[in-house]
PDB file of N, CA and C in Angstrom:
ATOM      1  N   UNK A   1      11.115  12.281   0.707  1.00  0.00           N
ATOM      2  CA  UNK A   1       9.941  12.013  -0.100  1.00  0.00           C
ATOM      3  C   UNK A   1       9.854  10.511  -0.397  1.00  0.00           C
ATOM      4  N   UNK A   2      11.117  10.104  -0.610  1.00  0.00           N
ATOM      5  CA  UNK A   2      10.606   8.418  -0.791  1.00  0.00           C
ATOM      6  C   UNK A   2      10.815   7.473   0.106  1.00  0.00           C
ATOM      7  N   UNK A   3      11.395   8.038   1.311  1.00  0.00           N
ATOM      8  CA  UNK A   3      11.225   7.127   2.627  1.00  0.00           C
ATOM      9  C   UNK A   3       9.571   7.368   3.091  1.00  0.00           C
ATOM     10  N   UNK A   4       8.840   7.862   2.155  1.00  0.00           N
ATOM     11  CA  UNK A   4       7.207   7.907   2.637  1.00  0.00           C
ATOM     12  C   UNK A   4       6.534   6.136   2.154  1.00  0.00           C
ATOM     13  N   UNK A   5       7.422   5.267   0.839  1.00  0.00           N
ATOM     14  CA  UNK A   5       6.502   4.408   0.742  1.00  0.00           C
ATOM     15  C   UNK A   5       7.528   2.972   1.660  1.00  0.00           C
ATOM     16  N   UNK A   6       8.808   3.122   2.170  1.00  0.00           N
ATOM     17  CA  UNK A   6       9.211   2.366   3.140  1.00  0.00           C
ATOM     18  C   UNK A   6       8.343   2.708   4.736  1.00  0.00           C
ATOM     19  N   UNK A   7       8.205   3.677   4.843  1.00  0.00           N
ATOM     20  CA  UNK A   7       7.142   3.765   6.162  1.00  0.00           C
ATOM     21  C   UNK A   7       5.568   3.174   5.922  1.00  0.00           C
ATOM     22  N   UNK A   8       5.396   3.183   4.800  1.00  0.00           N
ATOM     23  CA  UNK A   8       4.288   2.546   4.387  1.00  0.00           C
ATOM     24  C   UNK A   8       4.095   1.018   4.492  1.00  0.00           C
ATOM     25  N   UNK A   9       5.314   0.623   3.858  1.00  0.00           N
ATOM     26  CA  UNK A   9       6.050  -0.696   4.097  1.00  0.00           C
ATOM     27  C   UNK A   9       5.302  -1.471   5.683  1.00  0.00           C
ATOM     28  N   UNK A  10       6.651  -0.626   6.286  1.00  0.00           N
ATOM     29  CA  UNK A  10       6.388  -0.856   7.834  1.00  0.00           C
ATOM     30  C   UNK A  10       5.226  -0.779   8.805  1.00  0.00           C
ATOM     31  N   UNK A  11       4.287   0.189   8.709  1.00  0.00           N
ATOM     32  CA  UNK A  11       3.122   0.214   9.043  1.00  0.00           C
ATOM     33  C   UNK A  11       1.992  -0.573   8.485  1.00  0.00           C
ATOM     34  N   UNK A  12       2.085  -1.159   6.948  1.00  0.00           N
ATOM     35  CA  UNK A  12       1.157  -2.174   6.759  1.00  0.00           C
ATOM     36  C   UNK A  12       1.410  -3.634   7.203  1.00  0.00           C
ATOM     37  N   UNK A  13       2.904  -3.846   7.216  1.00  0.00           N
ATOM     38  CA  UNK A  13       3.421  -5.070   8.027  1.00  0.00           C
ATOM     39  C   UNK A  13       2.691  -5.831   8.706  1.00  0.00           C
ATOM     40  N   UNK A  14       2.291  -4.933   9.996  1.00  0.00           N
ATOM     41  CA  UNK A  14       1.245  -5.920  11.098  1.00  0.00           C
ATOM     42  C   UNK A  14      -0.467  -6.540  10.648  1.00  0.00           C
ATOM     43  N   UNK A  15      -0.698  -5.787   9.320  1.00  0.00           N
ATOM     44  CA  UNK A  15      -1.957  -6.124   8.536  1.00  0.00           C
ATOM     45  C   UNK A  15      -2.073  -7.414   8.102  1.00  0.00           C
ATOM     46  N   UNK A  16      -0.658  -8.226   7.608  1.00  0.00           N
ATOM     47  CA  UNK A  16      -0.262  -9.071   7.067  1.00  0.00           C
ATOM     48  C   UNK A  16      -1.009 -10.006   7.680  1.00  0.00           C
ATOM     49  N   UNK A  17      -1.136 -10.040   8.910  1.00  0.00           N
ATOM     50  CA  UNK A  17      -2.338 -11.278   9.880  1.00  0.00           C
ATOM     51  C   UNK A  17      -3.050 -11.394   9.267  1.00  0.00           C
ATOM     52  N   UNK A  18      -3.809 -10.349   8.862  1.00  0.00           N
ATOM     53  CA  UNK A  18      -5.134 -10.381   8.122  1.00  0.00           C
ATOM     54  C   UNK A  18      -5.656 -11.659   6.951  1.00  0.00           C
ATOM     55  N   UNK A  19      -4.213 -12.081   6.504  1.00  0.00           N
ATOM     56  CA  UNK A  19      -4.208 -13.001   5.628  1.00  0.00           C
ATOM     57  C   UNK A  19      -5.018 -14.497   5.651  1.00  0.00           C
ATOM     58  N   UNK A  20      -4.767 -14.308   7.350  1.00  0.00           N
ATOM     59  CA  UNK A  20      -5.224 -15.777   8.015  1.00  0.00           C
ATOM     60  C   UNK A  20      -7.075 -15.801   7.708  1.00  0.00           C
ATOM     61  N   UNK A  21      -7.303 -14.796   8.084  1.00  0.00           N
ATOM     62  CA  UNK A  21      -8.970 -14.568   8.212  1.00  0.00           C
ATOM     63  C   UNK A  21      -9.805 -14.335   6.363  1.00  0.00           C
ATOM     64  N   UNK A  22      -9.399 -13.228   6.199  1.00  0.00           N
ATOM     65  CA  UNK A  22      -9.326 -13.132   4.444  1.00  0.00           C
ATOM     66  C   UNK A  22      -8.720 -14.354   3.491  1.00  0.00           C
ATOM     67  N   UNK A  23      -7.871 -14.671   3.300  1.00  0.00           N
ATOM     68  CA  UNK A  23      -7.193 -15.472   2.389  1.00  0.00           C
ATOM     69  C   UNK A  23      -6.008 -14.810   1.699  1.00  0.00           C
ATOM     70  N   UNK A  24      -5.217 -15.718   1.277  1.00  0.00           N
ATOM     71  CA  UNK A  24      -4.290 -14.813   0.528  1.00  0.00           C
ATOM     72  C   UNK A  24      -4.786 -14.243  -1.081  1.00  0.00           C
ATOM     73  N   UNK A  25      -6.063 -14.250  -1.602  1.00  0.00           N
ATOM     74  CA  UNK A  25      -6.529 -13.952  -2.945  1.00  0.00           C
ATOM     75  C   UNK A  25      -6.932 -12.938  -2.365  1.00  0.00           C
ATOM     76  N   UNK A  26      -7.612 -12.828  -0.884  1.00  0.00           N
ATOM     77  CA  UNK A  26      -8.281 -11.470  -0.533  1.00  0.00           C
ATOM     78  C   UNK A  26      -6.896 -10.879  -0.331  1.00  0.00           C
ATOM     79  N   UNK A  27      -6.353 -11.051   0.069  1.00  0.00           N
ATOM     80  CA  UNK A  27      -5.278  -9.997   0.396  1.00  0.00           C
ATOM     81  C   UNK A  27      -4.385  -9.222  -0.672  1.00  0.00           C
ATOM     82  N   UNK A  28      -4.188 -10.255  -1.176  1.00  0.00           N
ATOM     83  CA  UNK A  28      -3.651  -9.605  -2.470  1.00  0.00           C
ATOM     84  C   UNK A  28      -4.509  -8.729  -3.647  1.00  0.00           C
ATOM     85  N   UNK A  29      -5.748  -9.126  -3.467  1.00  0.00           N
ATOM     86  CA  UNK A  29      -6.762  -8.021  -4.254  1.00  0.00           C
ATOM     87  C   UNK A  29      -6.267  -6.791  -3.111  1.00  0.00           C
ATOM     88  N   UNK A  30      -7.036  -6.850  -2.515  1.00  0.00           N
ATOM     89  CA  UNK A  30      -6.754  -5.771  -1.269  1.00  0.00           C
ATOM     90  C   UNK A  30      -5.309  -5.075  -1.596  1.00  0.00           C
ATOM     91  N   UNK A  31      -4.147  -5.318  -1.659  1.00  0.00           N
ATOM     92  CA  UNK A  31      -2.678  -4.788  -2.441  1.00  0.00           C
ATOM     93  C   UNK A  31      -2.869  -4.121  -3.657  1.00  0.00           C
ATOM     94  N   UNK A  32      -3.720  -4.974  -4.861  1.00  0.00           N
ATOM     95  CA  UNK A  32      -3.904  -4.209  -5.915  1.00  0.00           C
ATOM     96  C   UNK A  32      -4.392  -3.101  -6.577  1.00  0.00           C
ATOM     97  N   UNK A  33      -5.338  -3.531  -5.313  1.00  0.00           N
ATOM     98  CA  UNK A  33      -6.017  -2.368  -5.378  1.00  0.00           C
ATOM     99  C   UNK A  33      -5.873  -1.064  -4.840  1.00  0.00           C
ATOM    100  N   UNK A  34      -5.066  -1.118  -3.413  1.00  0.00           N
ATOM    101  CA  UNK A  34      -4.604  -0.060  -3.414  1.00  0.00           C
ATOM    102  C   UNK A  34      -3.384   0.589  -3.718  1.00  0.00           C
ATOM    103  N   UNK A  35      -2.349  -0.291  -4.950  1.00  0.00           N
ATOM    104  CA  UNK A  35      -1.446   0.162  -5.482  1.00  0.00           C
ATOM    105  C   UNK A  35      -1.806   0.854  -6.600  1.00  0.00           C
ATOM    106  N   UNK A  36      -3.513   0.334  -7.084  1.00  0.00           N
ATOM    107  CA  UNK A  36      -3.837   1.196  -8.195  1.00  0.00           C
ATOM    108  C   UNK A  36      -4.553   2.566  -7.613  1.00  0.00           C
ATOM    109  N   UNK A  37      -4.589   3.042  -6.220  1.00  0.00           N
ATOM    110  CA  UNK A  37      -5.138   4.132  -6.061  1.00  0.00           C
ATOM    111  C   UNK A  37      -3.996   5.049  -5.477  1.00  0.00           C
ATOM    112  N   UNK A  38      -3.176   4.192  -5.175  1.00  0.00           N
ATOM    113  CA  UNK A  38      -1.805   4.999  -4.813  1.00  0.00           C
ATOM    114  C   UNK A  38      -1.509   5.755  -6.068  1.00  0.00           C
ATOM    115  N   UNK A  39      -1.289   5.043  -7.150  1.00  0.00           N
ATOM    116  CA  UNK A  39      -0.805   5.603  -8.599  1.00  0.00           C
ATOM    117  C   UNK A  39      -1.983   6.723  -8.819  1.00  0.00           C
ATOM    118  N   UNK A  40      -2.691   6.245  -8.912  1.00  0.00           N
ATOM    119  CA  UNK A  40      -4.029   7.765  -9.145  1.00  0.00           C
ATOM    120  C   UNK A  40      -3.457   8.891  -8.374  1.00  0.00           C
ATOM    121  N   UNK A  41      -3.271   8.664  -6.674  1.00  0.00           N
ATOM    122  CA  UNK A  41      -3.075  10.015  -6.217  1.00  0.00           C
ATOM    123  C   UNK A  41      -1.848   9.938  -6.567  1.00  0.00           C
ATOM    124  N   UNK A  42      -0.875  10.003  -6.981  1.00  0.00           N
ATOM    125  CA  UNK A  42       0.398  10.570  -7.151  1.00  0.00           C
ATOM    126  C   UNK A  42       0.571  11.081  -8.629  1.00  0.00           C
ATOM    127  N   UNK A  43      -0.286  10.356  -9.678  1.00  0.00           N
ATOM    128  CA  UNK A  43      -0.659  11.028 -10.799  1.00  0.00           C
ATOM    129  C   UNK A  43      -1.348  12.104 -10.945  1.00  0.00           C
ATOM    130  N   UNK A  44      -2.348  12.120 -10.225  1.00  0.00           N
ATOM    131  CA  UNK A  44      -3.062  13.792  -9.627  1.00  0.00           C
ATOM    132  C   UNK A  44      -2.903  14.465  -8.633  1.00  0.00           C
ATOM    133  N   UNK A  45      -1.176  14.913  -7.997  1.00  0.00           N
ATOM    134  CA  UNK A  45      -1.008  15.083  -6.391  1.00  0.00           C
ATOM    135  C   UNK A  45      -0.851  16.496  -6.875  1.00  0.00           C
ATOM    136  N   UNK A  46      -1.586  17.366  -6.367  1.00  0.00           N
ATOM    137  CA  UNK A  46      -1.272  19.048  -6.884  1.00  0.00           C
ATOM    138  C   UNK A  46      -0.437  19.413  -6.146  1.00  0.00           C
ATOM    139  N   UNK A  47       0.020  18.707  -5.023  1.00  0.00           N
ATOM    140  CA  UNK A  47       1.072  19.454  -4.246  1.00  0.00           C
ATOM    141  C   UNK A  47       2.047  18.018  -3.763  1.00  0.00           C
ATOM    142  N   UNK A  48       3.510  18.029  -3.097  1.00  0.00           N
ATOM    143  CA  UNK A  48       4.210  17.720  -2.725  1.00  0.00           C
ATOM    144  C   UNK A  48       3.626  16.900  -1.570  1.00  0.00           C
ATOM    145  N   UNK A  49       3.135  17.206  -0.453  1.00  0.00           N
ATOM    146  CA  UNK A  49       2.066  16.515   0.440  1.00  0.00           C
ATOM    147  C   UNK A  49       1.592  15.385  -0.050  1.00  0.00           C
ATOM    148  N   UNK A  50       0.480  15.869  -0.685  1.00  0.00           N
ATOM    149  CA  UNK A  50      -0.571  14.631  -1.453  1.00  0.00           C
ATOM    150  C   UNK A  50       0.375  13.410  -1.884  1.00  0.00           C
ATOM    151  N   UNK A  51       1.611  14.171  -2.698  1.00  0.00           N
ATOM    152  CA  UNK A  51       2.424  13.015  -3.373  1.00  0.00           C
ATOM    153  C   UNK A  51       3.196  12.149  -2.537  1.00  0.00           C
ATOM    154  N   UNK A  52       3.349  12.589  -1.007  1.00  0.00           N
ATOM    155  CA  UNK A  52       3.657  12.014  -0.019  1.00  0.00           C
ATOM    156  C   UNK A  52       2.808  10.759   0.283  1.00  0.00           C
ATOM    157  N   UNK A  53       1.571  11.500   0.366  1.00  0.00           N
ATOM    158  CA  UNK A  53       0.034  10.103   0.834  1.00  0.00           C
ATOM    159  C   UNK A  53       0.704   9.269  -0.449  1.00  0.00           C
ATOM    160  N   UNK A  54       0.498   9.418  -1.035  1.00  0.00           N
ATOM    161  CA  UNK A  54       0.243   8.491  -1.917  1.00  0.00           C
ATOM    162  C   UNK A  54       1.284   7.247  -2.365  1.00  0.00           C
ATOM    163  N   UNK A  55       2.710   8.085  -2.281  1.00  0.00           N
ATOM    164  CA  UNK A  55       3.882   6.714  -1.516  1.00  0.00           C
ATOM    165  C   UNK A  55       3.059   6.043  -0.610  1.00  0.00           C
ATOM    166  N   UNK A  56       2.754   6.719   0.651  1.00  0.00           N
ATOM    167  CA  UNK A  56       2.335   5.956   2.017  1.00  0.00           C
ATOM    168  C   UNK A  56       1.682   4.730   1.518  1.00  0.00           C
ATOM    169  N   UNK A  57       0.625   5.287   0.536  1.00  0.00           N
ATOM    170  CA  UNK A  57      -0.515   3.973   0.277  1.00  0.00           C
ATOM    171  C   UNK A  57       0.367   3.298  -0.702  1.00  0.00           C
ATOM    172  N   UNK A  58       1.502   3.782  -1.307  1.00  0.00           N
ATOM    173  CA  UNK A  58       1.690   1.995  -2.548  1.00  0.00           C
ATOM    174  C   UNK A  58       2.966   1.252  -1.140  1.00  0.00           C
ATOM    175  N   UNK A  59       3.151   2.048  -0.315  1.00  0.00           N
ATOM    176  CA  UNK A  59       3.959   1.234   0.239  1.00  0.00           C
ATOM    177  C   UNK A  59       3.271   0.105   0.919  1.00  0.00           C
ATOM    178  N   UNK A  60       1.963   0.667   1.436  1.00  0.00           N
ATOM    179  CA  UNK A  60       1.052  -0.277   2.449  1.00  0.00           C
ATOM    180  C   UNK A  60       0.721  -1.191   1.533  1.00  0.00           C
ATOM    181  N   UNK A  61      -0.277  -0.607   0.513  1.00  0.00           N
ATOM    182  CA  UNK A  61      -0.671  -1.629  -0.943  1.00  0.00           C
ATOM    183  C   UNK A  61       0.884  -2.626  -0.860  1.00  0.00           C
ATOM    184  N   UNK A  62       1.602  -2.121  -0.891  1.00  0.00           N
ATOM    185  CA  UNK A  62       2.831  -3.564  -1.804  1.00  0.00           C
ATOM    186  C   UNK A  62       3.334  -4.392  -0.244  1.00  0.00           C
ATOM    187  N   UNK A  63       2.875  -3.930   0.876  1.00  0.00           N
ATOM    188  CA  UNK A  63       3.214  -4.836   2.077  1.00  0.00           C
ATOM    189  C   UNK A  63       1.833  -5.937   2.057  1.00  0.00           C
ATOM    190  N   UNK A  64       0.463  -5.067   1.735  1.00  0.00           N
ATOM    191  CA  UNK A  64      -0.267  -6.436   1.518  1.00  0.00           C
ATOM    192  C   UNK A  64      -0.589  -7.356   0.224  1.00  0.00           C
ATOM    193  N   UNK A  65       0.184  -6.703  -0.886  1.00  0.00           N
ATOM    194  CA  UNK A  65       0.642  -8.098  -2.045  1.00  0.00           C
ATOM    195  C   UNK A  65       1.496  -8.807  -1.643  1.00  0.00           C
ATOM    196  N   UNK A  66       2.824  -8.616  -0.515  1.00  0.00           N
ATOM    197  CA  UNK A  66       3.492  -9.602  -0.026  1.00  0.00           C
ATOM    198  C   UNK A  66       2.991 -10.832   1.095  1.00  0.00           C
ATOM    199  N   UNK A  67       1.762 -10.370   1.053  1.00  0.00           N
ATOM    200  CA  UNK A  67       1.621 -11.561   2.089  1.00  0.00           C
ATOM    201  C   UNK A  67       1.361 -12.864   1.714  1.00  0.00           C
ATOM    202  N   UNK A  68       1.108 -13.289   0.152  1.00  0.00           N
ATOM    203  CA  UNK A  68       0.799 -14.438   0.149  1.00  0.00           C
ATOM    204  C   UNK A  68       2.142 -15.039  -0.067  1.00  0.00           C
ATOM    205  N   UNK A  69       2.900 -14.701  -0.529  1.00  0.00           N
ATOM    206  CA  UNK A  69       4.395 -14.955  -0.369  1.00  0.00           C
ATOM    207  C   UNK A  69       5.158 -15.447   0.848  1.00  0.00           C
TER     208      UNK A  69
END
């Protein structure tokens, strides 16, 4: 269950380019925002699954707050 937001990690990794074209303020909104929708679904995950997605997305969310770093 919690190797779901290290795969998240890893799969948002190659997004990190994105930084060049966006900026790093876009990118990091872009992180925040979906670390705050990660937390929503895992606060409302009715099942074990859902609570899976929703690692996935804070892992991706927290690979693109690392990019301005």
């Amino acid at each position: 269950m919690n190797i779901s937001m290290t795969i998240g990690l890893i799969v948002g990794a190659p997004f990190l380019t994105f930084a060049d074209v966006i900026g790093r303020r876009g990118m990091n909104f872009i992180g925040n925002f979906l670390v705050i929708i990660a937390a929503l679904i895992q606060g409302f995950a009715p099942n074990i699954r859902v609570f899976m997605l929703g690692r996935f997305v804070l892992g991706f969310g927290a690979a693109m707050m690392s990019s301005p770093q």
